[in-house]
N, C-alpha and C. Protein backbone atom coordinates (compact mmCIF):
# COMPACT_ATOMS: atom_id res chain seq x y z
N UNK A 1 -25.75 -114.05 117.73
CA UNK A 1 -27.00 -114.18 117.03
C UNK A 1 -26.79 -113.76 115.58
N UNK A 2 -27.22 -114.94 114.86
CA UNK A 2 -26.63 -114.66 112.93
C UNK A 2 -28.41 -114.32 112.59
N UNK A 3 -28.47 -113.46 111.78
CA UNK A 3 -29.53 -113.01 111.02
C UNK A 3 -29.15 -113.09 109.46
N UNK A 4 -30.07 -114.38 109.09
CA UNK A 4 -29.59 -114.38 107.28
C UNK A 4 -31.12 -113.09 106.97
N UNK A 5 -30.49 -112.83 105.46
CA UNK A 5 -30.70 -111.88 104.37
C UNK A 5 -31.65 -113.00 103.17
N UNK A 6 -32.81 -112.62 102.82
CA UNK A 6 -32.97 -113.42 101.67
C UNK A 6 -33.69 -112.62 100.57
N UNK A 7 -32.81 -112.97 99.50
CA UNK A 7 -33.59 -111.73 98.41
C UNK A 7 -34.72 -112.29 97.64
N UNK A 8 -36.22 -112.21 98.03
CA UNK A 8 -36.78 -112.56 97.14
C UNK A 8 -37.15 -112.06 95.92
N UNK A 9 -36.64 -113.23 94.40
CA UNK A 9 -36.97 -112.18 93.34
C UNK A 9 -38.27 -112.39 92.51
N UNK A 10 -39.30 -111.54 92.48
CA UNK A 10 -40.78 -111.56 91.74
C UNK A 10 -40.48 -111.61 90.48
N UNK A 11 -41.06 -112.75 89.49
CA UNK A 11 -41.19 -111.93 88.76
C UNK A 11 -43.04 -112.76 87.43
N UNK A 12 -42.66 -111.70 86.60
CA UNK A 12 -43.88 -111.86 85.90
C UNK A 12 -44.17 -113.37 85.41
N UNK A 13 -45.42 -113.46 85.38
CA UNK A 13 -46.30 -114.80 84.49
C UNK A 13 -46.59 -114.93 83.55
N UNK A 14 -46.51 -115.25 82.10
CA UNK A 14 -46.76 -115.51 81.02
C UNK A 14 -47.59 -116.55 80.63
N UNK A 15 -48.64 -116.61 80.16
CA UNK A 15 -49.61 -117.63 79.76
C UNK A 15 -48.85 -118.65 79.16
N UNK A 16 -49.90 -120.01 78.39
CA UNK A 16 -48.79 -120.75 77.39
C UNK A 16 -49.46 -119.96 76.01
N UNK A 17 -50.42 -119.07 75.77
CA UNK A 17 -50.58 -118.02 74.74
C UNK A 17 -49.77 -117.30 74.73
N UNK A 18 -49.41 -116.74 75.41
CA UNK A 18 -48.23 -115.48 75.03
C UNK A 18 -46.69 -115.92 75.06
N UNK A 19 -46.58 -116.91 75.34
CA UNK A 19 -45.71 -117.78 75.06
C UNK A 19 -45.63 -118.28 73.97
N UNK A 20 -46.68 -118.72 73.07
CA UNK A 20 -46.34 -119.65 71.97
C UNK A 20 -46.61 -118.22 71.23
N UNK A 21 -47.74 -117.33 71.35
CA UNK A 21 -47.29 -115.98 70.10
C UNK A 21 -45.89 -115.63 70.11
N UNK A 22 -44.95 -115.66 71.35
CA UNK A 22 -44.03 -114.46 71.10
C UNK A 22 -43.05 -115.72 70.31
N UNK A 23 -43.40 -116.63 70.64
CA UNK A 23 -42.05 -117.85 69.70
C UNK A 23 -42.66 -117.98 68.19
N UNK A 24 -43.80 -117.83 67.77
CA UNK A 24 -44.52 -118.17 66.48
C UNK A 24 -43.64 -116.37 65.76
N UNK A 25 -43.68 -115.42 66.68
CA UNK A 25 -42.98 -113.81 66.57
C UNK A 25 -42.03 -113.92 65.75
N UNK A 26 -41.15 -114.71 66.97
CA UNK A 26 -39.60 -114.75 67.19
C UNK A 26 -38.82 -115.01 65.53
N UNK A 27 -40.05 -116.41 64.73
CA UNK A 27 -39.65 -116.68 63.39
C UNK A 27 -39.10 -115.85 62.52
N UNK A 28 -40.23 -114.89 62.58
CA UNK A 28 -40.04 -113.57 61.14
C UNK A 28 -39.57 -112.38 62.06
N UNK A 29 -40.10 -111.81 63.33
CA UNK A 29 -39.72 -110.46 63.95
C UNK A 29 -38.01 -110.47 64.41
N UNK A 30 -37.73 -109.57 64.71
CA UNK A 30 -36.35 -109.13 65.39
C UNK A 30 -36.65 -109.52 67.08
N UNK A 31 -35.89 -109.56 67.84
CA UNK A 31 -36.28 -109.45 69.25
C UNK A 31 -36.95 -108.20 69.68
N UNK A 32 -36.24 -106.84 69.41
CA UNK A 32 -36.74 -105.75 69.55
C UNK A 32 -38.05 -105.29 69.12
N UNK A 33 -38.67 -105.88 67.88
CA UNK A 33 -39.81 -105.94 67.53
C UNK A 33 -40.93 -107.11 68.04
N UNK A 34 -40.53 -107.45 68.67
CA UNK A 34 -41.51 -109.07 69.79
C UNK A 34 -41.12 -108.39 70.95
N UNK A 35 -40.51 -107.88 71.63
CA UNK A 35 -40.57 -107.36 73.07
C UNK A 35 -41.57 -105.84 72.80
N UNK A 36 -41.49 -105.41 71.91
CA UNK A 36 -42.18 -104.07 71.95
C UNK A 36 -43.90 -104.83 71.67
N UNK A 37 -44.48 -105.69 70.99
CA UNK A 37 -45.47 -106.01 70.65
C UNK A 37 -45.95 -106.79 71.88
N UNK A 38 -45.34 -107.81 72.40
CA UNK A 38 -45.54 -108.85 73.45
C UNK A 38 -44.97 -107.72 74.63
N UNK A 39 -44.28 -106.99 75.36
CA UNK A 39 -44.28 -106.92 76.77
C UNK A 39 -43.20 -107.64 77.19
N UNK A 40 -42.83 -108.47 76.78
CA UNK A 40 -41.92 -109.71 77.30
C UNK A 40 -40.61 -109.35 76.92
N UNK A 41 -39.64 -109.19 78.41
CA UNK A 41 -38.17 -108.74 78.42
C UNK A 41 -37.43 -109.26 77.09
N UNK A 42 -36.31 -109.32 76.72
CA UNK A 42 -35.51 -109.71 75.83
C UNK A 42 -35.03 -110.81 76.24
N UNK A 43 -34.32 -111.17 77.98
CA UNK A 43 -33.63 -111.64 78.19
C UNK A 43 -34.65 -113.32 78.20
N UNK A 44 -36.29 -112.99 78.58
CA UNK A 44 -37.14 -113.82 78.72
C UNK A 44 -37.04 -114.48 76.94
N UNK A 45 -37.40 -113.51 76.35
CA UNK A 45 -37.48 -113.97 75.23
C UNK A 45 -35.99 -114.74 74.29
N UNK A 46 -35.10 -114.59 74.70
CA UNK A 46 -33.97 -115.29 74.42
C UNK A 46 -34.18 -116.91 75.32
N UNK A 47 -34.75 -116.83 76.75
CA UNK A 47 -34.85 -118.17 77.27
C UNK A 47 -35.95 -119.34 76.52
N UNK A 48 -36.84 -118.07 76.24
CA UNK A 48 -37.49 -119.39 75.50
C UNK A 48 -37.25 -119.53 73.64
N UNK A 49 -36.59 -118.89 73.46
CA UNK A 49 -36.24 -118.91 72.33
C UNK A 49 -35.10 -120.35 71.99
N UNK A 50 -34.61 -120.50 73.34
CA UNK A 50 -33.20 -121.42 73.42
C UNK A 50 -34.14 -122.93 73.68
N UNK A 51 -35.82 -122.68 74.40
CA UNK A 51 -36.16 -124.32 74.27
C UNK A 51 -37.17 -124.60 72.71
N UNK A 52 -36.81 -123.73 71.85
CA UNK A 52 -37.24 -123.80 70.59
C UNK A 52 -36.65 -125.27 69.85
């Protein structure tokens, strides 16, 4: 008898507002200064930074 493992991973929701502020951010701010204002990880904010 095999028993699979499945990791489910949660994670947060972002409007398309806080989405288009943190990329309108991204122009003039640093990353570190748009993740501290927006909430929104770095690594998030690098993904949508890349469909810019």
């Amino acid at each position: 008898m095999s028993h699979s493992l499945f990791y489910v991973r949660t994670s947060k929701k972002y409007s398309v507002a806080q989405i288009n502020h943190a990329r309108e951010q991204l122009k003039t701010n640093t990353y570190a200064n748009v993740v501290a204002m927006t909430g929104i990880s770095r690594s998030t904010l690098k993904r949508i930074n890349k469909d810019m």
